[in-house]
N, C-alpha and C. Protein backbone atom coordinates (compact mmCIF):
# COMPACT_ATOMS: atom_id res chain seq x y z
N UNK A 1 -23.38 -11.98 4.52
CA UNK A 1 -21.98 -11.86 4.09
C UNK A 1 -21.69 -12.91 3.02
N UNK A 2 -20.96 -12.12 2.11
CA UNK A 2 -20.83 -13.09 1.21
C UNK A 2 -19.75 -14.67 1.55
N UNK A 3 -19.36 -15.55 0.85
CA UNK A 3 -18.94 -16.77 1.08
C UNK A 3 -17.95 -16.58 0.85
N UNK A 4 -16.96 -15.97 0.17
CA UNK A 4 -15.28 -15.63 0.54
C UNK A 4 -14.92 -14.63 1.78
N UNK A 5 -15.84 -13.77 2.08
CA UNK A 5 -15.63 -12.82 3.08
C UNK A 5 -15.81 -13.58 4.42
N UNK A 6 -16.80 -14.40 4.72
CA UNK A 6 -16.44 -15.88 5.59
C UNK A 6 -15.71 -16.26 5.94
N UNK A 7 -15.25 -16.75 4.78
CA UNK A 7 -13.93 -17.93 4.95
C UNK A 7 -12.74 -17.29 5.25
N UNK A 8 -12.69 -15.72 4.61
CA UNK A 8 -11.57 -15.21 4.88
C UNK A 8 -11.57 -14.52 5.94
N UNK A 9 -12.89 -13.92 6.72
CA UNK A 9 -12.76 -13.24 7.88
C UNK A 9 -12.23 -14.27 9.03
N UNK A 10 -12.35 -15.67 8.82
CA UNK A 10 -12.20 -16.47 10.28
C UNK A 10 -10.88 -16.91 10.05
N UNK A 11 -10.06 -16.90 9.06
CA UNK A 11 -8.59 -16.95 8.41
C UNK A 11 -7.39 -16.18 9.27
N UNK A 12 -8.45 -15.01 8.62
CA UNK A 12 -7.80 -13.39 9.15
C UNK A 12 -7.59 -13.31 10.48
N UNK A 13 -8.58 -13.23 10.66
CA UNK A 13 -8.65 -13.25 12.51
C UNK A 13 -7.99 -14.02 13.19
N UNK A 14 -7.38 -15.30 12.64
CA UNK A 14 -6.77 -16.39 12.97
C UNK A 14 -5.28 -15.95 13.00
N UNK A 15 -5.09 -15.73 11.72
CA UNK A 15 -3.57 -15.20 12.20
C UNK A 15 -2.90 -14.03 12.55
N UNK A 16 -3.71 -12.97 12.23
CA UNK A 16 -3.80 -11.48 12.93
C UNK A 16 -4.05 -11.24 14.43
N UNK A 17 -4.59 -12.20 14.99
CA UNK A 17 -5.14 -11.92 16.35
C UNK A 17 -5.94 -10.75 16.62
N UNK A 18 -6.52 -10.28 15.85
CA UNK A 18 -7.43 -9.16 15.50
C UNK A 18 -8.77 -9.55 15.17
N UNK A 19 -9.99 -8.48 15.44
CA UNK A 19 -11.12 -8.42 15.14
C UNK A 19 -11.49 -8.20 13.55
N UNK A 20 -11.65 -8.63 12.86
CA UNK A 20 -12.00 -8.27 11.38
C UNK A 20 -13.08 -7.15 11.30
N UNK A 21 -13.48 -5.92 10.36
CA UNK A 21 -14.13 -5.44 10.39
C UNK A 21 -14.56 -5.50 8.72
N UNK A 22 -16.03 -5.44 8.40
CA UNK A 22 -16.34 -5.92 7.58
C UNK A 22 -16.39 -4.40 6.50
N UNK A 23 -15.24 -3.74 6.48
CA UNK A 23 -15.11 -3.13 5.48
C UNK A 23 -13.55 -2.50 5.67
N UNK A 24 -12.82 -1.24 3.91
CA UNK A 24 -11.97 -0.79 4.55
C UNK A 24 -12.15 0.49 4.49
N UNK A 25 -11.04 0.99 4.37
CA UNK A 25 -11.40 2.84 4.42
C UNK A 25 -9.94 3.18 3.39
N UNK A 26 -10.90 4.29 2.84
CA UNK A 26 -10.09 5.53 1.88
C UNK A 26 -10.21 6.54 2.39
N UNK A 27 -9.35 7.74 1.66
CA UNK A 27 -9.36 9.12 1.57
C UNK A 27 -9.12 9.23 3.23
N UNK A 28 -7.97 8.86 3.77
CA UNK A 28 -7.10 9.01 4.99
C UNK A 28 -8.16 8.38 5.85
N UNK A 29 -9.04 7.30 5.54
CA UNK A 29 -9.82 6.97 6.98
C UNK A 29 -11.24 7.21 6.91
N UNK A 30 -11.41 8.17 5.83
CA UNK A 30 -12.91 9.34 6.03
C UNK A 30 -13.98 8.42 5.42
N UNK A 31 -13.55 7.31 4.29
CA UNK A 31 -14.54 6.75 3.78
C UNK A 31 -14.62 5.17 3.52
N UNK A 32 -15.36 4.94 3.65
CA UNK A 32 -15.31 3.26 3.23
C UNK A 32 -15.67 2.67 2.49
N UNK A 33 -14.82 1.31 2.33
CA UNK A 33 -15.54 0.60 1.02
C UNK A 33 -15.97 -1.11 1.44
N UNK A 34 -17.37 -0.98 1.29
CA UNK A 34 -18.28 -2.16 1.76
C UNK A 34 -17.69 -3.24 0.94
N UNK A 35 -17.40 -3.16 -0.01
CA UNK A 35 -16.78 -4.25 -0.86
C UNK A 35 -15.64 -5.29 0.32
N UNK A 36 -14.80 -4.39 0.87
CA UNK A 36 -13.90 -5.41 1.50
C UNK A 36 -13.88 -5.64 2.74
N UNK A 37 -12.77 -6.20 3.28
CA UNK A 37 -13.06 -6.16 5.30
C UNK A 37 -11.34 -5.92 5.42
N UNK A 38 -11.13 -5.96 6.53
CA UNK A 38 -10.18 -5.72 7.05
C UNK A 38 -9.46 -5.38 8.45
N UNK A 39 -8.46 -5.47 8.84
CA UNK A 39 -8.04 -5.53 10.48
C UNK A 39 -6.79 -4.46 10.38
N UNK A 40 -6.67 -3.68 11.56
CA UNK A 40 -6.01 -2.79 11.98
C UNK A 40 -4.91 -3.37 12.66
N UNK A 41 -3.29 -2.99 12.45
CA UNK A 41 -2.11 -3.34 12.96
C UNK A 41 -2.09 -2.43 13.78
N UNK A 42 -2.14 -2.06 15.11
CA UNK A 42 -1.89 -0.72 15.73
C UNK A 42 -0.89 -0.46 16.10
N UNK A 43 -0.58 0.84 16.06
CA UNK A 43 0.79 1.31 16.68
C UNK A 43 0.57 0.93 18.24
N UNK A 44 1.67 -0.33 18.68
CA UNK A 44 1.91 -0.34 19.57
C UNK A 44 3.25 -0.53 20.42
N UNK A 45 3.46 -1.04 21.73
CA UNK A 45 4.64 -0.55 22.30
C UNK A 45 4.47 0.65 23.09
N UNK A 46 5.71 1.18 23.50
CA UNK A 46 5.80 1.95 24.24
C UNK A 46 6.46 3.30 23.57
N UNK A 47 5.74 4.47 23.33
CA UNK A 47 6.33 5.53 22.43
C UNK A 47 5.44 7.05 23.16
N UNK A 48 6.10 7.87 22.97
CA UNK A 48 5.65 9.31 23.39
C UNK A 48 4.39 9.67 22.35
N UNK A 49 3.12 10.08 22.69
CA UNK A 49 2.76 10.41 22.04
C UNK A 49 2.97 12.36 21.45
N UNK A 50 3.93 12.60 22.57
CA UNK A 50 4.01 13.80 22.02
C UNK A 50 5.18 13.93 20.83
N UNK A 51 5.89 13.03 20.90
CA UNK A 51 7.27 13.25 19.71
C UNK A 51 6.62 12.50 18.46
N UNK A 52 7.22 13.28 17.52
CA UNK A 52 6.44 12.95 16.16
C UNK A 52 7.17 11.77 15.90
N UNK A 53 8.66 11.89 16.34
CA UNK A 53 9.81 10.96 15.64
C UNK A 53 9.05 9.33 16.34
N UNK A 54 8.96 9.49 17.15
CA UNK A 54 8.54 8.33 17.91
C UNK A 54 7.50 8.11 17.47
N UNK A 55 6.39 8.76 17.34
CA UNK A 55 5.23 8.21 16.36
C UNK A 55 5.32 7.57 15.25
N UNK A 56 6.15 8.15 14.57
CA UNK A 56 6.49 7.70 13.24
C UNK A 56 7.68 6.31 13.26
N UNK A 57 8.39 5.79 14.45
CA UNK A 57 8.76 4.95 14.60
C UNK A 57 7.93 3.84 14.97
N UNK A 58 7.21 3.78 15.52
CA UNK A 58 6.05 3.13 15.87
C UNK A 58 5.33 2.53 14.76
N UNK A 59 4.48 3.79 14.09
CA UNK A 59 3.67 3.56 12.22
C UNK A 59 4.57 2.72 11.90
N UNK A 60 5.80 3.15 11.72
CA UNK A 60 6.85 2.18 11.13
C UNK A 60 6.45 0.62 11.66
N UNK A 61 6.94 0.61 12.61
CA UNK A 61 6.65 -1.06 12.96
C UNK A 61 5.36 -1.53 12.76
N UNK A 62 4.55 -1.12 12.75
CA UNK A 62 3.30 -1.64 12.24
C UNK A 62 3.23 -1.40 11.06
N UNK A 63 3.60 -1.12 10.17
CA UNK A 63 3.36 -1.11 8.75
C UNK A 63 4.31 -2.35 8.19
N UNK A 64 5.51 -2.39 9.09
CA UNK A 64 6.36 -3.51 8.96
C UNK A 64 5.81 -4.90 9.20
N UNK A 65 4.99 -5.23 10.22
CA UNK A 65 3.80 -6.30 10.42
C UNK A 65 3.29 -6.84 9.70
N UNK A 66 2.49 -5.36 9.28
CA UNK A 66 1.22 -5.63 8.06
C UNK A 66 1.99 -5.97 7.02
N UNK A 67 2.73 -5.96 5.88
CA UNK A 67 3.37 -6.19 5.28
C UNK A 67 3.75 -7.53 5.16
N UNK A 68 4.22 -7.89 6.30
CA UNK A 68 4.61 -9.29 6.73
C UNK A 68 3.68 -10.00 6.55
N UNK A 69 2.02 -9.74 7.38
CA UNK A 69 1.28 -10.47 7.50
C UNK A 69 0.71 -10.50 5.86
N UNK A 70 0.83 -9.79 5.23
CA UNK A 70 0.03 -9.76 3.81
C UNK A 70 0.19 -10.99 3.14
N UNK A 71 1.95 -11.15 3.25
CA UNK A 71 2.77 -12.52 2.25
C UNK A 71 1.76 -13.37 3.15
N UNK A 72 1.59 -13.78 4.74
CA UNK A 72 0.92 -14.53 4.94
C UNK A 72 -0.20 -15.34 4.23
N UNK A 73 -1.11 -13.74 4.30
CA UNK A 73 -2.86 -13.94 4.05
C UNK A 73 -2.80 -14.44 2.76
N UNK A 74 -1.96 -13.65 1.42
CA UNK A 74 -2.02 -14.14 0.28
C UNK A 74 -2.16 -16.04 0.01
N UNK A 75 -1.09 -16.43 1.17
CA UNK A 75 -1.32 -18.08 0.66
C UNK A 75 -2.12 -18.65 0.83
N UNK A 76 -3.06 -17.94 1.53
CA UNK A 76 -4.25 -18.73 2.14
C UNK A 76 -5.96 -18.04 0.84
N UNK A 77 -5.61 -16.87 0.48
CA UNK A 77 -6.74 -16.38 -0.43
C UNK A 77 -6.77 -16.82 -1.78
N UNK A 78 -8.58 -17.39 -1.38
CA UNK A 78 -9.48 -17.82 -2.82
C UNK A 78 -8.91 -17.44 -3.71
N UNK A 79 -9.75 -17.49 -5.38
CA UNK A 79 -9.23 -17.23 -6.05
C UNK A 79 -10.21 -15.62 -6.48
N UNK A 80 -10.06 -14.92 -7.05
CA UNK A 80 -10.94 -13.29 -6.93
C UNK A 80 -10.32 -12.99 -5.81
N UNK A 81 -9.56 -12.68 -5.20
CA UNK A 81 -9.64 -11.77 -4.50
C UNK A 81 -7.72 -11.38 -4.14
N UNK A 82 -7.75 -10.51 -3.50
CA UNK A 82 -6.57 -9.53 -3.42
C UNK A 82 -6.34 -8.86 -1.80
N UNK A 83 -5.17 -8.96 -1.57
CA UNK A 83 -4.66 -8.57 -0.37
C UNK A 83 -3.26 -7.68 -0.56
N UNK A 84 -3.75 -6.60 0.43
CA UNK A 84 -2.81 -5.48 0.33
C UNK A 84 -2.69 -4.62 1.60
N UNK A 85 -1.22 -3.81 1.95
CA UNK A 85 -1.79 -2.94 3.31
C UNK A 85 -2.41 -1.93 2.85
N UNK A 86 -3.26 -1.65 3.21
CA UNK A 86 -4.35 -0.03 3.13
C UNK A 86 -3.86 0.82 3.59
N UNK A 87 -4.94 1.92 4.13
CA UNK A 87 -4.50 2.68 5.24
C UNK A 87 -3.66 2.74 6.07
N UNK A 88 -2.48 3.59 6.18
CA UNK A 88 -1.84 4.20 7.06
C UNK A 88 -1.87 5.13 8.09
N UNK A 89 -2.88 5.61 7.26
CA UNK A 89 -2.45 7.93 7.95
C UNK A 89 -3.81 7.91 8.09
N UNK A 90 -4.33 8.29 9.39
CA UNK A 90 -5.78 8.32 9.44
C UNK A 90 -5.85 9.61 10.55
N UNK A 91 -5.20 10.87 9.68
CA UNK A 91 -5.82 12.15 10.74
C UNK A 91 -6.90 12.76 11.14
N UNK A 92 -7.36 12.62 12.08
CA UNK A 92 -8.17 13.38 12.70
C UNK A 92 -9.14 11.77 12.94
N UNK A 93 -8.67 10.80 12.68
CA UNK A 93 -9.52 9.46 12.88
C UNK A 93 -8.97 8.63 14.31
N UNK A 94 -9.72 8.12 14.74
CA UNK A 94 -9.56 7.35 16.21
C UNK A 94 -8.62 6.13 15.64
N UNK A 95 -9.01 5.72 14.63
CA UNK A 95 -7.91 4.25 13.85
C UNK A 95 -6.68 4.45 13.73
N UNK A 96 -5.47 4.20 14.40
CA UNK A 96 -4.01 4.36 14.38
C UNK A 96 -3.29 3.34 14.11
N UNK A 97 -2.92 3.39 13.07
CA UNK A 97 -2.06 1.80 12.74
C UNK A 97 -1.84 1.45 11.34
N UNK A 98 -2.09 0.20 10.47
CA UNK A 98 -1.82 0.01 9.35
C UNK A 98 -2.89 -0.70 9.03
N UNK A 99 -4.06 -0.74 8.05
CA UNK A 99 -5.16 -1.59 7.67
C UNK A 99 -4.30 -2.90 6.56
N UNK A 100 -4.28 -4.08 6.86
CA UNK A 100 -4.67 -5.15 5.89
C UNK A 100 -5.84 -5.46 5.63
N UNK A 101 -5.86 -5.22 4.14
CA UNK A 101 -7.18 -5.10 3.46
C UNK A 101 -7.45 -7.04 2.36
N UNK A 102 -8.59 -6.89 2.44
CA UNK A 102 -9.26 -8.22 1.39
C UNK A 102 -10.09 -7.69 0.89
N UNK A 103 -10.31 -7.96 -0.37
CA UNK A 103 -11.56 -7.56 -1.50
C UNK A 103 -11.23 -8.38 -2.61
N UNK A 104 -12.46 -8.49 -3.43
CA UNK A 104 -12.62 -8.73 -4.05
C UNK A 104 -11.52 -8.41 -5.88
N UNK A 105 -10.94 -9.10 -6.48
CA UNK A 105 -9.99 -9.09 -7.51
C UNK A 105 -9.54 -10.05 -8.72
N UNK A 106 -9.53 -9.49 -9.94
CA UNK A 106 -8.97 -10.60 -10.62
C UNK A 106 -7.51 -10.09 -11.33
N UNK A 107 -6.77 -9.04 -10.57
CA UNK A 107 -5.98 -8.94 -10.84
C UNK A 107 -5.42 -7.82 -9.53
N UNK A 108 -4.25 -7.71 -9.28
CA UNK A 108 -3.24 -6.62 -8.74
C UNK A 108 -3.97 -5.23 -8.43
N UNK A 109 -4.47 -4.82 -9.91
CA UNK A 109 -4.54 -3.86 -10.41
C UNK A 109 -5.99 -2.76 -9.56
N UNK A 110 -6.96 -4.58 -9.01
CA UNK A 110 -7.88 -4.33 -8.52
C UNK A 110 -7.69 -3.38 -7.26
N UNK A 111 -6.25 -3.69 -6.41
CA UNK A 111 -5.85 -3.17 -5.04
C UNK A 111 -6.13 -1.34 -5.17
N UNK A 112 -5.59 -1.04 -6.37
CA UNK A 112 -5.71 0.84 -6.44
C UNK A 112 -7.03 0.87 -6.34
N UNK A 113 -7.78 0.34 -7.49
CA UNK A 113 -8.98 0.82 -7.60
C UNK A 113 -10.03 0.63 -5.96
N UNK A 114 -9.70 -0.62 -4.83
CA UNK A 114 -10.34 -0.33 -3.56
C UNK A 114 -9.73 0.55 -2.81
N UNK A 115 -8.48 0.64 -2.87
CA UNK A 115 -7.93 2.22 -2.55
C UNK A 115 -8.01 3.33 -2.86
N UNK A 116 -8.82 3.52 -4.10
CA UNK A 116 -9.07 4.57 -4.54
C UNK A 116 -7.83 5.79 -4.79
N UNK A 117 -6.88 5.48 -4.92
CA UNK A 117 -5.72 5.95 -5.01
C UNK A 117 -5.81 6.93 -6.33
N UNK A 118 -5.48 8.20 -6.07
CA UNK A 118 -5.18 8.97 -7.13
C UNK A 118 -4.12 10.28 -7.03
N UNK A 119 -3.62 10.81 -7.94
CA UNK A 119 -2.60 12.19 -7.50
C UNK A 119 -3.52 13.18 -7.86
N UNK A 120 -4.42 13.77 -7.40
CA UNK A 120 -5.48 14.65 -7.97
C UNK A 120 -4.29 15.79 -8.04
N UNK A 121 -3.81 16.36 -7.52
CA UNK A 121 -2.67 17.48 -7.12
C UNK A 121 -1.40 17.47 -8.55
N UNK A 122 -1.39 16.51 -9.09
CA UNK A 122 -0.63 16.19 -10.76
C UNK A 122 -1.82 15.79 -11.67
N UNK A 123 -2.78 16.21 -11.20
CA UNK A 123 -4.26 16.17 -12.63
C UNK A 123 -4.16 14.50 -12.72
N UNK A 124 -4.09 13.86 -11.91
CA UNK A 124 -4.14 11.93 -12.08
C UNK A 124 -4.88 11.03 -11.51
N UNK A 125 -5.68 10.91 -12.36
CA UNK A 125 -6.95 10.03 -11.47
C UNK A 125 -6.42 8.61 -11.56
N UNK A 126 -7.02 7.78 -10.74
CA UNK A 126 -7.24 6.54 -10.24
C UNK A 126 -7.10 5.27 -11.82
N UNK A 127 -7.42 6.03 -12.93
CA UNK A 127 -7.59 4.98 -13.99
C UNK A 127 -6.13 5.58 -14.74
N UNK A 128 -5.62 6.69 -14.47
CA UNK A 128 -4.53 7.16 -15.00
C UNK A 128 -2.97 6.48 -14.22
N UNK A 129 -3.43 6.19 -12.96
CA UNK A 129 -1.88 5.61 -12.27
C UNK A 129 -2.20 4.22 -12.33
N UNK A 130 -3.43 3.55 -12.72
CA UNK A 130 -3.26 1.94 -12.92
C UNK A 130 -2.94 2.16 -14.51
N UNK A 131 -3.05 2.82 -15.40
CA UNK A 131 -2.35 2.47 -16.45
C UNK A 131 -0.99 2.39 -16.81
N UNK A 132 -0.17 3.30 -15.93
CA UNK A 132 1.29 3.50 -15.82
C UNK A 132 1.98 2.09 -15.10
N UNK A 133 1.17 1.88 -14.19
CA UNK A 133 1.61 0.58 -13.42
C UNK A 133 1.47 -0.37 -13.84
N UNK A 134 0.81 -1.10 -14.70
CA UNK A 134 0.01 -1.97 -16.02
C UNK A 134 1.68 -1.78 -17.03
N UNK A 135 1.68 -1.04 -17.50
CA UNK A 135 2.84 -0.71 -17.83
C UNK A 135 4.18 -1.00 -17.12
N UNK A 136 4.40 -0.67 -16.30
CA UNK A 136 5.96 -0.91 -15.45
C UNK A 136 5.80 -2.76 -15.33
N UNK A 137 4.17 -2.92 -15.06
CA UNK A 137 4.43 -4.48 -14.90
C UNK A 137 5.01 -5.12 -16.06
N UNK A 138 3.96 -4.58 -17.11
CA UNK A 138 4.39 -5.62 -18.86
C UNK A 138 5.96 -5.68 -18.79
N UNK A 139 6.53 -4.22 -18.50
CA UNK A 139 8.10 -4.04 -18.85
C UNK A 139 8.66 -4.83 -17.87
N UNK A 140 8.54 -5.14 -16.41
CA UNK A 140 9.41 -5.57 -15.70
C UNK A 140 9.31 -6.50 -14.48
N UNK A 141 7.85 -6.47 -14.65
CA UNK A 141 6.79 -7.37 -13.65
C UNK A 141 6.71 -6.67 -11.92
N UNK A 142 5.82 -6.20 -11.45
CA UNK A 142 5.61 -5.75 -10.05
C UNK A 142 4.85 -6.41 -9.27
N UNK A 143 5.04 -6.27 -8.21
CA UNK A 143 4.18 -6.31 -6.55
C UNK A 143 3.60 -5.61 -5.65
N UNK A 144 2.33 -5.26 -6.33
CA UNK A 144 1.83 -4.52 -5.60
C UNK A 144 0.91 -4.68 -3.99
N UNK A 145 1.87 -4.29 -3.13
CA UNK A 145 1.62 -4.82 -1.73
C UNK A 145 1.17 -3.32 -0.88
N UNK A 146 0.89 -2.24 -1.30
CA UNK A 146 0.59 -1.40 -0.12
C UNK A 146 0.19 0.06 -1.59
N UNK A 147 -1.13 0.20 -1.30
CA UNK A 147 -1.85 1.22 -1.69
C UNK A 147 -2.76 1.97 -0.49
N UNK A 148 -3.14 2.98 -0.93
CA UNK A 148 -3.91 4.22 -0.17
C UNK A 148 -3.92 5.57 -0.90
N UNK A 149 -4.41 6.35 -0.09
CA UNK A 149 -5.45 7.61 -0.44
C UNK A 149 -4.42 7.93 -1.99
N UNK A 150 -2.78 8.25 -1.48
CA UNK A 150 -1.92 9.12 -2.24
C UNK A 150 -0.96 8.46 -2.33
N UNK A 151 -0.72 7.41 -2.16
CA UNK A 151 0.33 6.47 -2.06
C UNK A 151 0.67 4.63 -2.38
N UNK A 152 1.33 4.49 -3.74
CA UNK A 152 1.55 3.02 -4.53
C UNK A 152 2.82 2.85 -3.43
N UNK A 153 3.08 1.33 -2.94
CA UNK A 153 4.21 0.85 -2.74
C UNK A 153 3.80 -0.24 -3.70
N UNK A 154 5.17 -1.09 -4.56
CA UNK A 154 5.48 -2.13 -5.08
C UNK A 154 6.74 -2.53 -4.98
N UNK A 155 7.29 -3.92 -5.37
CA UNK A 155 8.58 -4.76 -5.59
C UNK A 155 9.00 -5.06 -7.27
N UNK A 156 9.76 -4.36 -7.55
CA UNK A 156 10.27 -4.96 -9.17
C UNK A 156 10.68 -5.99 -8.95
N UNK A 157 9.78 -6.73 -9.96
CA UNK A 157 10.43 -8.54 -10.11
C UNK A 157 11.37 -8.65 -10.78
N UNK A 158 11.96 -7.60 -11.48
CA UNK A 158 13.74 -7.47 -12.30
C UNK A 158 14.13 -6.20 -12.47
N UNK A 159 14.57 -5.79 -12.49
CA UNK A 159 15.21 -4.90 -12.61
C UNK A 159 15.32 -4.08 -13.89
N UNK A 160 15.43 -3.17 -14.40
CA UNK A 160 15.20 -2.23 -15.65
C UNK A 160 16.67 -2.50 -16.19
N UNK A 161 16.92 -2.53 -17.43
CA UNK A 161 18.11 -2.55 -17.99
C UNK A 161 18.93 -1.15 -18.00
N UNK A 162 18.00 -0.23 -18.10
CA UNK A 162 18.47 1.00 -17.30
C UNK A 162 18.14 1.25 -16.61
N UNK A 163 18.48 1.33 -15.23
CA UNK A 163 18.07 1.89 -13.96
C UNK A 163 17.86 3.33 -13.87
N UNK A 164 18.93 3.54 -14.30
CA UNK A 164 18.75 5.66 -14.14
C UNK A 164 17.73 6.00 -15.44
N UNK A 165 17.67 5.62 -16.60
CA UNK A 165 16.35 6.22 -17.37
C UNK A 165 14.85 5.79 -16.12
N UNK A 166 14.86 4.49 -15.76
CA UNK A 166 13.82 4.32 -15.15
C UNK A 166 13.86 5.25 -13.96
N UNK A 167 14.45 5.49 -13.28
CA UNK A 167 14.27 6.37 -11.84
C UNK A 167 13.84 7.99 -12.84
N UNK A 168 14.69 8.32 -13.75
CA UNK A 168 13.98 10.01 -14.17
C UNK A 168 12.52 9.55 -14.59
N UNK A 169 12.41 8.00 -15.21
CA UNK A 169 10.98 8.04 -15.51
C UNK A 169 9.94 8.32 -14.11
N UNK A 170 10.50 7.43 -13.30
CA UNK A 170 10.02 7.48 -11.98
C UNK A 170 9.70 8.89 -11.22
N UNK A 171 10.94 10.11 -11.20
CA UNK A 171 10.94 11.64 -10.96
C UNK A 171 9.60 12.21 -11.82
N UNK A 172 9.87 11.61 -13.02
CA UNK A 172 8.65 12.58 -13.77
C UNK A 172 6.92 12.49 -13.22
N UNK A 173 6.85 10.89 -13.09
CA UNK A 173 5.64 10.58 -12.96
C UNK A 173 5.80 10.92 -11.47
N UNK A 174 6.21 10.97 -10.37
CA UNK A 174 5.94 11.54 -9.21
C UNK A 174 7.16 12.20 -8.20
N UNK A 175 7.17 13.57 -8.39
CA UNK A 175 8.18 14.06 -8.37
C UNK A 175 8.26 14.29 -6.53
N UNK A 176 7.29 13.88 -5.58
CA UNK A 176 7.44 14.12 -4.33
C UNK A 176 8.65 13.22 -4.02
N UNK A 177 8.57 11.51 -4.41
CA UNK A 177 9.54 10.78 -4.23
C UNK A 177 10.88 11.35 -3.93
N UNK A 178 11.55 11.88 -4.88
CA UNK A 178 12.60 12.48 -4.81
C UNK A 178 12.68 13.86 -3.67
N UNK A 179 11.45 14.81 -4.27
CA UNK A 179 11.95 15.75 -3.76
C UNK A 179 11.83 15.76 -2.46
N UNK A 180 11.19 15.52 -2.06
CA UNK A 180 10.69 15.03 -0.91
C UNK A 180 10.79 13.91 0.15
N UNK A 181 11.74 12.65 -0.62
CA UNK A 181 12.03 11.99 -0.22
C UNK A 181 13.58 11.40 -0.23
N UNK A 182 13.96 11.04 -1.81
CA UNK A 182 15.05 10.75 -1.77
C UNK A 182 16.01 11.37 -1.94
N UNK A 183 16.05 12.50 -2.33
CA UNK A 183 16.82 14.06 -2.73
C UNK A 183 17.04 14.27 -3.87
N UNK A 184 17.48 13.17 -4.85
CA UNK A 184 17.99 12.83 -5.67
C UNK A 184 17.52 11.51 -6.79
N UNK A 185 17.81 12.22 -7.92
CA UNK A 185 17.53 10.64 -8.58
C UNK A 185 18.45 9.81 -8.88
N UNK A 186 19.62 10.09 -8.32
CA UNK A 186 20.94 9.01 -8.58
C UNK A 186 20.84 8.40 -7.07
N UNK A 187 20.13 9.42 -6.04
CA UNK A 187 19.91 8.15 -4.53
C UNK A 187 18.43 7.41 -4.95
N UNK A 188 17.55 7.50 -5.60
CA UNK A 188 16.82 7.15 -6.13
C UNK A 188 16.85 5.75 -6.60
N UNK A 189 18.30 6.29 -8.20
CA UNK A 189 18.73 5.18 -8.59
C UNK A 189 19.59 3.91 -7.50
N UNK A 190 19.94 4.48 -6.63
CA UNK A 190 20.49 3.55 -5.90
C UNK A 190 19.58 2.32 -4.97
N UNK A 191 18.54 3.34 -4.16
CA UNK A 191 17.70 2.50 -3.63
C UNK A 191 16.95 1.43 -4.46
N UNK A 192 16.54 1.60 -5.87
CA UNK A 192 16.46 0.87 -6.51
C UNK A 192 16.87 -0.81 -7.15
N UNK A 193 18.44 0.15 -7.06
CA UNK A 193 19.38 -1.12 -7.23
C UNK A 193 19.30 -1.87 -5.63
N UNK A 194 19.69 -1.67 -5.03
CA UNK A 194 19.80 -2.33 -3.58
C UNK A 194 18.28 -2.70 -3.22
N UNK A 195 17.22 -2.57 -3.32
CA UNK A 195 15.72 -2.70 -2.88
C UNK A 195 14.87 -3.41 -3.40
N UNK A 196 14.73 -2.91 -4.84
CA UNK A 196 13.98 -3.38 -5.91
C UNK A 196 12.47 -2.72 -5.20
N UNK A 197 12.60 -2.03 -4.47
CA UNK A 197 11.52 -1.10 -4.34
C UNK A 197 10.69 0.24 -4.64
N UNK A 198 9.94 0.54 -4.72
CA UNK A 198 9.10 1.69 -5.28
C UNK A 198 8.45 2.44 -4.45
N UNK A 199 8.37 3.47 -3.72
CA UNK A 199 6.57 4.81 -3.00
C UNK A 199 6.82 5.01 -3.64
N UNK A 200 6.00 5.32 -4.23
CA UNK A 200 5.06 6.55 -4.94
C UNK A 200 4.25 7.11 -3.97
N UNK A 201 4.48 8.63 -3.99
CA UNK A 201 3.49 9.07 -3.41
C UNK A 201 2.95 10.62 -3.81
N UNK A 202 1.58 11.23 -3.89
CA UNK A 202 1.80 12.78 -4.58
C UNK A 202 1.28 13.72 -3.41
N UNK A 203 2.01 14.31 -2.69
CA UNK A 203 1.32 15.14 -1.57
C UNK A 203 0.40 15.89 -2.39
């Protein structure tokens, strides 16, 4: 094992209370990438496994964790390397929960590319949505804290001088957000203003 994956697996484990596993997983769970390691937040508590709503309240709180724990891990990681939540959605996989991931990085940008993140379904590969995001950063500076198979979360470090051109920019480049999520791009524009947050995601 290499000498940051060391230092950071006995870190990890330290404040996760979790087993580190010496890699993470893409493409909903199905594949992995030896490059990094990582620990599972599990859905836990007490929840039905037959109600979806309750499942999905659950994911929720553990994704809320991981998240948390990320700002953690970041203060403590070398320099190369990058921390982000991974995996979420792992159907038909025994892993239920939220992956915090470590790998190797000399920039943000590195997090998509171990996620392997792409909208194949809008013709958009993996080198096509880190260039857009490369972009939103120059213009407005981001945080990118939670990638996977089909799905960017980030934090705008300011805010767009137009909010509503940026949210239709936002509709264009991934139109599930809205349709699918926020209904609208004036609720769009709102969560924006109040959040300073971003999914992206392309079913």
């Amino acid at each position: 094992m290499s000498e940051w994956k060391t230092r950071v697996s006995r870190k990890l484990a330290e404040l996760t209370g979790r087993s580190v596993r010496h890699f993470s997983t893409c493409d909903f769970g199905r594949e992995r990438n030896e490059e990094c390691i990582s620990v599972v937040i599990e859905r836990a508590g007490m929840f039905d496994p037959r109600d979806s709503l309750d499942q999905l309240e659950a994911l929720s709180r553990a994704r809320e964790e991981a998240e948390a724990l990320v700002s953690e891990v970041r203060k403590f990681l070398p320099d190369g390397t990058v921390c982000f939540v991974g995996t979420t959605s792992f159907p038909g996989n025994p892993v239920d929960g939220a992956e915090i991931v470590v790998g190797p990085g000399n920039s943000q940008f590195d997090i998509i590319r171990h996620a392997r993140t792409d909208a194949v379904n809008y013709d958009m590969a993996t080198t096509d949505l880190i260039a857009r995001l490369q972009k939103y950063d120059l213009q407005f500076g981001i945080d990118i804290y939670h990638a996977e198979t089909d799905t960017v979360e980030f934090i705008l470090k300011s805010l767009p001088d137009d909010v509503n051109a940026f949210a239709e920019e936002l509709y264009d480049f991934c139109p599930d957000m809205v349709d699918q999520g926020h209904g609208s791009v004036e609720e769009l524009e709102d969560d924006l203003r109040d959040s300073r947050r971003v999914c992206l995601w392309w079913d």
